[in-house]
N, C-alpha and C. Protein backbone atom coordinates (compact mmCIF):
# COMPACT_ATOMS: atom_id res chain seq x y z
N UNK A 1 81.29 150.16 62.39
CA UNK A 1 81.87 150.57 61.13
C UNK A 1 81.24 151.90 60.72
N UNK A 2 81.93 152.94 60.16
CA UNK A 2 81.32 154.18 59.66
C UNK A 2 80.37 153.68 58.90
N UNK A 3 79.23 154.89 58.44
CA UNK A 3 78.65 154.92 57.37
C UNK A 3 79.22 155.56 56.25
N UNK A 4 79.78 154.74 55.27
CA UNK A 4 80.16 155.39 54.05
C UNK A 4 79.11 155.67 52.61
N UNK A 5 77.73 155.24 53.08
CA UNK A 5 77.10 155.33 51.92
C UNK A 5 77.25 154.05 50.99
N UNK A 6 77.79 152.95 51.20
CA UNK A 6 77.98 151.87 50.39
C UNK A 6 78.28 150.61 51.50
N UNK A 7 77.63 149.38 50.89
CA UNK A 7 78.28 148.10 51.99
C UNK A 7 79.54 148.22 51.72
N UNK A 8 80.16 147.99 52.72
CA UNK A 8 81.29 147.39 52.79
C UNK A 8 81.44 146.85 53.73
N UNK A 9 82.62 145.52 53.00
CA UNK A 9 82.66 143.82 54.15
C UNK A 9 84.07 144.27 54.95
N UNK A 10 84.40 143.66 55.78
CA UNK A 10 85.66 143.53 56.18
C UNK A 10 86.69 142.91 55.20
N UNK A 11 87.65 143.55 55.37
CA UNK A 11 88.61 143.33 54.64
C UNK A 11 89.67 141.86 54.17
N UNK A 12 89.34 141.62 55.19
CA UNK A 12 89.56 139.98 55.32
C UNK A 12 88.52 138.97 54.35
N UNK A 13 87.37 139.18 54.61
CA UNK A 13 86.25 138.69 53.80
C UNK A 13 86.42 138.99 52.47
N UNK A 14 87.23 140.05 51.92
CA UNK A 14 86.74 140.60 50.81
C UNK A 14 88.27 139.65 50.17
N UNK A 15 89.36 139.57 50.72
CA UNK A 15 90.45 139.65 50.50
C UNK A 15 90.41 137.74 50.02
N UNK A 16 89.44 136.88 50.92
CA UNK A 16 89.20 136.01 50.67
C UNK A 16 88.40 135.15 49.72
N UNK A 17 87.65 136.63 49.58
CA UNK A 17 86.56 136.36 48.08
C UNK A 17 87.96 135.91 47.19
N UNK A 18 88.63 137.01 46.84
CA UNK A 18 89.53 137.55 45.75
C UNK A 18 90.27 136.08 45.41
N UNK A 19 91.00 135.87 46.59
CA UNK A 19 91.50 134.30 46.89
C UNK A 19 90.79 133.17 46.32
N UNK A 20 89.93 132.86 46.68
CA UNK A 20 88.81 131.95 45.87
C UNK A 20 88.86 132.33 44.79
N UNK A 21 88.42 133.44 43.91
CA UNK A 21 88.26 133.36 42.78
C UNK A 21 89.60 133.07 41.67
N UNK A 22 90.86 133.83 42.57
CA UNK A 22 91.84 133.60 41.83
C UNK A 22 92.35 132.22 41.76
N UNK A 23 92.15 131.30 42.98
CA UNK A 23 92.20 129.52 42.96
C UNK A 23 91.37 129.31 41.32
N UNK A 24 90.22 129.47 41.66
CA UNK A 24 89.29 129.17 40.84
C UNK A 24 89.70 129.18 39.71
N UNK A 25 90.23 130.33 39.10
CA UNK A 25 90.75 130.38 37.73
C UNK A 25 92.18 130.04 37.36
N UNK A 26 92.98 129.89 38.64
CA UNK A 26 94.08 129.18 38.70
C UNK A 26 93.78 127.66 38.08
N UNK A 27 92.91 126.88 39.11
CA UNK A 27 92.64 125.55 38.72
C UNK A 27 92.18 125.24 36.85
N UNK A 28 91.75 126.24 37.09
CA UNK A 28 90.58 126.37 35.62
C UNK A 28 91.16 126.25 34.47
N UNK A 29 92.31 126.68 34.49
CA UNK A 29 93.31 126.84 33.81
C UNK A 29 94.88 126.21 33.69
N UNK A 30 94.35 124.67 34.57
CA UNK A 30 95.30 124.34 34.18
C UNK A 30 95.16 123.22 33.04
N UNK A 31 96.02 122.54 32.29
CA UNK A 31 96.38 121.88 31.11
C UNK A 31 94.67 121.06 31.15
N UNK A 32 94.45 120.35 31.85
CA UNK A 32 93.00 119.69 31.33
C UNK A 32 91.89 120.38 31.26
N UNK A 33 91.91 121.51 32.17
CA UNK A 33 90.27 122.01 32.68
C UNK A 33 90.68 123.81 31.49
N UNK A 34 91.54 123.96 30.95
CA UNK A 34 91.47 125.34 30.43
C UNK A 34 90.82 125.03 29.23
N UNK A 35 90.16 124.27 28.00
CA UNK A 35 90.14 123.99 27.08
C UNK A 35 88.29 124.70 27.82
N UNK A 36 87.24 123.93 28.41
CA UNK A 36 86.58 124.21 29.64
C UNK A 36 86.25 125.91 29.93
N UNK A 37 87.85 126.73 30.38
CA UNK A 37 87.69 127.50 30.97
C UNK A 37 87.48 128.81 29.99
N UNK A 38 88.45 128.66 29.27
CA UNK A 38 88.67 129.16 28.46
C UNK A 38 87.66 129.69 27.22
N UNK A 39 87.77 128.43 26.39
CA UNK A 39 87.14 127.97 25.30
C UNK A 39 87.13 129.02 24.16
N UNK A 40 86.76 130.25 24.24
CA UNK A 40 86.81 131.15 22.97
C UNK A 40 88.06 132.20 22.66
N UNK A 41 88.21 132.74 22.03
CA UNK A 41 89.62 133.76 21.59
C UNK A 41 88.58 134.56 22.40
N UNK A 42 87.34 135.04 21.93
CA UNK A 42 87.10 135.84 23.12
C UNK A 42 86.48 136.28 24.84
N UNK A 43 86.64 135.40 24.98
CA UNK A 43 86.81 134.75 26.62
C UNK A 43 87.95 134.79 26.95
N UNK A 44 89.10 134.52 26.48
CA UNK A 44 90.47 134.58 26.68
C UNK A 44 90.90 136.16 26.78
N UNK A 45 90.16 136.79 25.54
CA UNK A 45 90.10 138.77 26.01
C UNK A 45 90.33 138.78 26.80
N UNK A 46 88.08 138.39 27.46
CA UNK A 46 87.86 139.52 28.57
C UNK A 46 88.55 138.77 29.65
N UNK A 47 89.27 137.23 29.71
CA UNK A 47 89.96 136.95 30.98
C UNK A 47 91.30 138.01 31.04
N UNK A 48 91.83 138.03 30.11
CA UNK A 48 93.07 138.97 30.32
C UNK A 48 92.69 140.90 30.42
N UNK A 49 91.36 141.26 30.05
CA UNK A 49 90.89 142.59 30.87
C UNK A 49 90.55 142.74 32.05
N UNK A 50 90.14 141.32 32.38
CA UNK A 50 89.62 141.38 34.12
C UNK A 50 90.99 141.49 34.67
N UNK A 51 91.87 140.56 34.31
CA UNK A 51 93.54 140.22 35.05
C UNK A 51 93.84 141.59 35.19
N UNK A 52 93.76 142.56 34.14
CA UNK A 52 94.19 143.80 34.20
C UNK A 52 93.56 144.60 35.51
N UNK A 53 92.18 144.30 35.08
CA UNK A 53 91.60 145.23 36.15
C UNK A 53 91.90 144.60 37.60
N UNK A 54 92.12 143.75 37.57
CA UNK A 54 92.69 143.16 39.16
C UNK A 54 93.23 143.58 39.85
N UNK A 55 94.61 143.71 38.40
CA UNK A 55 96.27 143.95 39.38
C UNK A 55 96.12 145.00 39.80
N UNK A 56 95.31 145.91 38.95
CA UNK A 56 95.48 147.53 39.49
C UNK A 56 95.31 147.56 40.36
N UNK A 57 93.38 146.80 40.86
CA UNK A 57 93.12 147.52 42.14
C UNK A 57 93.70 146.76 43.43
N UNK A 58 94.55 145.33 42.96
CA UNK A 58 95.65 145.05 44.07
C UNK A 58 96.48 146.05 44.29
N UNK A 59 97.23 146.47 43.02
CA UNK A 59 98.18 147.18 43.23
C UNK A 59 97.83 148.79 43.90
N UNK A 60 96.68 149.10 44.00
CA UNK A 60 96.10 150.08 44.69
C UNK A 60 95.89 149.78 46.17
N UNK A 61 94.93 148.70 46.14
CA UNK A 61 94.73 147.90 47.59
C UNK A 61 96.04 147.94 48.37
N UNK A 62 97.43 147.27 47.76
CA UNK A 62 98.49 146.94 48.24
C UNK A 62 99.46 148.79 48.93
N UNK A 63 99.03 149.23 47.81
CA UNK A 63 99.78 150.91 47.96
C UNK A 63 99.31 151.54 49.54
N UNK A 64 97.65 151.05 49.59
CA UNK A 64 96.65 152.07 50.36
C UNK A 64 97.39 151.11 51.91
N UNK A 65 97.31 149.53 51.71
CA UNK A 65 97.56 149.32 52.95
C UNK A 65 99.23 149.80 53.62
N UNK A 66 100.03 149.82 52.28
CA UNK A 66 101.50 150.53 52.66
C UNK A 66 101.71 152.09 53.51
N UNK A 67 100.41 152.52 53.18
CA UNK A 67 100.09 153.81 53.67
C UNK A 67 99.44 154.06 54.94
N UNK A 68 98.70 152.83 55.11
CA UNK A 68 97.78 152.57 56.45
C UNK A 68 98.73 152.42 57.57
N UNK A 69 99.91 151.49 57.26
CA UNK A 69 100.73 151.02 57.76
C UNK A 69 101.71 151.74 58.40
N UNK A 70 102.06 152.53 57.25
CA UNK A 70 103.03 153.72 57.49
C UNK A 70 102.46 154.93 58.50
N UNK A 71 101.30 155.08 58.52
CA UNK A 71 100.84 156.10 59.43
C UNK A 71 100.40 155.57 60.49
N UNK A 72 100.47 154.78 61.05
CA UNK A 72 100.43 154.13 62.25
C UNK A 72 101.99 154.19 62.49
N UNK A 73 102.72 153.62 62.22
CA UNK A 73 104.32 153.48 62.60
C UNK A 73 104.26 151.64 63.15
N UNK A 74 103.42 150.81 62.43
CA UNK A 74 103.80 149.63 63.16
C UNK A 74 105.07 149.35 62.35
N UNK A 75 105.30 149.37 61.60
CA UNK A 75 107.03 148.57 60.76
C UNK A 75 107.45 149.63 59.51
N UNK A 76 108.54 149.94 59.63
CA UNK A 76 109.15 150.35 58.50
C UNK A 76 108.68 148.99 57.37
N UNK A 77 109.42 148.25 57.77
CA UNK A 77 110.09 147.08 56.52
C UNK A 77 108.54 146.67 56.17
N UNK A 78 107.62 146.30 57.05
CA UNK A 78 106.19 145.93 56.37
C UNK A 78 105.50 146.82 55.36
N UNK A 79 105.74 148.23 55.65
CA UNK A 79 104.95 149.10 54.77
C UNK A 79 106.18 149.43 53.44
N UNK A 80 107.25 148.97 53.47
CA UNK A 80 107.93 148.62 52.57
C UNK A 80 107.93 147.99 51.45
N UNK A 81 107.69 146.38 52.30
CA UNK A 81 107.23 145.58 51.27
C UNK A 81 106.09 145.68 50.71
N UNK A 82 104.86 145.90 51.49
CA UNK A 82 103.60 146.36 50.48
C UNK A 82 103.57 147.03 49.55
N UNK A 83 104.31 148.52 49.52
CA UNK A 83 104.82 149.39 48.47
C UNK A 83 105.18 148.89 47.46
N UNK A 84 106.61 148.15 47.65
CA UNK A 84 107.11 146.97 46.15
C UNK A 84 105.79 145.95 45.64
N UNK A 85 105.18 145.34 46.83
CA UNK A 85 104.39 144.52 45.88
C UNK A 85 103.72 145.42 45.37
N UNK A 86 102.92 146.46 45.67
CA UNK A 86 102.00 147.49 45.25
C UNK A 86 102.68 147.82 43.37
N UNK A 87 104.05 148.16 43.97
CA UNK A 87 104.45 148.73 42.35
C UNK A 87 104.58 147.39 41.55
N UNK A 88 105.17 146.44 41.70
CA UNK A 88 105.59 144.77 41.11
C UNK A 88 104.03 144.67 40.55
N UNK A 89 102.70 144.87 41.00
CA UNK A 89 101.29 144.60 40.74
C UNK A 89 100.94 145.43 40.05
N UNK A 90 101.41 146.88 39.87
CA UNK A 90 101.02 147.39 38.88
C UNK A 90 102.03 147.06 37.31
N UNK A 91 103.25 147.09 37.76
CA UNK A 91 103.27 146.45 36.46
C UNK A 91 103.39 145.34 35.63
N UNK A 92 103.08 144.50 36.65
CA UNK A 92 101.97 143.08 35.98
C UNK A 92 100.96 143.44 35.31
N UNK A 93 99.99 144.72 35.68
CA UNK A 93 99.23 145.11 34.97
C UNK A 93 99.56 145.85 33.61
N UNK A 94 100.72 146.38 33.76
CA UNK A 94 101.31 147.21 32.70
C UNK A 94 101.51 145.87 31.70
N UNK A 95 102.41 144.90 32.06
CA UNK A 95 102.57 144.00 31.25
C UNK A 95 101.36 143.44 30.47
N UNK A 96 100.31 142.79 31.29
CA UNK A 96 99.50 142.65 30.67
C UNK A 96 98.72 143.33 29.58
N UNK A 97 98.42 144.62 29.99
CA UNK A 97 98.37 145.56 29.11
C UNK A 97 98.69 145.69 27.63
N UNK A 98 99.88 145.36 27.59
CA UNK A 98 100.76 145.75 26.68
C UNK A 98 100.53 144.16 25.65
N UNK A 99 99.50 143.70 26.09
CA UNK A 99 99.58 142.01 25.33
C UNK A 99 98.03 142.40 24.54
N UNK A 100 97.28 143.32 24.75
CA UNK A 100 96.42 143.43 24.24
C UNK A 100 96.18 143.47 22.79
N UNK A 101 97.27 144.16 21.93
CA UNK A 101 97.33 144.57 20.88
C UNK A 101 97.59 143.26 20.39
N UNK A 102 97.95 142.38 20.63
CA UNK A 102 98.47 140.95 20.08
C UNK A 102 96.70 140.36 20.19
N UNK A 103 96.66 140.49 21.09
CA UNK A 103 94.74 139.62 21.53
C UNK A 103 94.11 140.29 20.37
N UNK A 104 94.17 141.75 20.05
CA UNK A 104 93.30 141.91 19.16
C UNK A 104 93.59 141.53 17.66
N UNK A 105 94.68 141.38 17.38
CA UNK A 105 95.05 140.95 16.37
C UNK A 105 94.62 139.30 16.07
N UNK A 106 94.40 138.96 16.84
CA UNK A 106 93.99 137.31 17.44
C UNK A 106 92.67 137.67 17.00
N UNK A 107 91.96 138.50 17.60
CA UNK A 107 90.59 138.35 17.32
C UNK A 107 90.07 138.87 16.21
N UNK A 108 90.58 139.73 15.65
CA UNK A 108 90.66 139.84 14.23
C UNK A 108 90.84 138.80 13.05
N UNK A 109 91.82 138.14 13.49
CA UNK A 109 92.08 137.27 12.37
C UNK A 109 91.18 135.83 12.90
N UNK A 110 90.90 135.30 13.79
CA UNK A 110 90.12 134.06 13.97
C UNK A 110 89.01 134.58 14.32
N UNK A 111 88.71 135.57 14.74
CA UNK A 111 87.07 136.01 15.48
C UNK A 111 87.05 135.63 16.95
N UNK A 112 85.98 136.16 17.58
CA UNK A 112 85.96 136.15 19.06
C UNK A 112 85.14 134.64 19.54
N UNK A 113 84.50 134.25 18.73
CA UNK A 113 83.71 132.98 19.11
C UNK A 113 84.23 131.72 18.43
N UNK A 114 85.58 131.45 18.19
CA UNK A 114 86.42 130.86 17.57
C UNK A 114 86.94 130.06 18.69
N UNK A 115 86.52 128.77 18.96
CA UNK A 115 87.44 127.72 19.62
C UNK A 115 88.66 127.46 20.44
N UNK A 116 89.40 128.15 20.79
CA UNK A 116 90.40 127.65 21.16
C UNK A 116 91.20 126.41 21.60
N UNK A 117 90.33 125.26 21.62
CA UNK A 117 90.77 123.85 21.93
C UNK A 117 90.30 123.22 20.79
């Protein structure tokens, strides 16, 4: 592997972290265990700032491998679809985004260490 001045894992490894964690908070969150996962208006924030910061750098991750792809010449249609998911992931992030102003209004009016269950 080059030296880039920073660890870096294989991509697979890393891709599987991501996997795990997103199970993780998948499970975490569902109807019994979110009360648990959740628990504060502001925990619920920073879960929906991390979500943000996710999609991007999927949707970056997803762009870079559309590009990897493409300059090799293994598939039109593969570096295709990465592209769409690439853009579809960023604006999941856009969406999310755009929910913030509601969260803060949330945390304004109940406070950040306020219960949610």
């Amino acid at each position: 592997m080059p030296e880039l001045g920073m660890s870096v894992l294989p991509g697979s490894v890393v891709a599987s972290h991501l996997e795990a964690s997103a199970a993780g908070l998948a499970d975490g969150t569902t109807a019994p265990r979110v009360g648990a996962c959740v628990g504060t208006a502001g925990e619920l924030a920073a879960i929906v700032e991390h979500l943000v910061a996710g999609q991007r750098h999927i949707a970056a991750a997803l762009g870079q491998l559309a590009d990897y792809v493409r300059g090799r010449r293994v598939d039109g249609a593969l570096s295709e679809v990465l592209s769409a998911a690439a853009e579809a992931s960023g604006h999941s992030a856009e969406a999310l985004t755009e929910a913030r102003p509601l969260l803060d209004v949330v945390l304004d009016m109940i406070g950040a260490e306020t219960r949610l269950s």
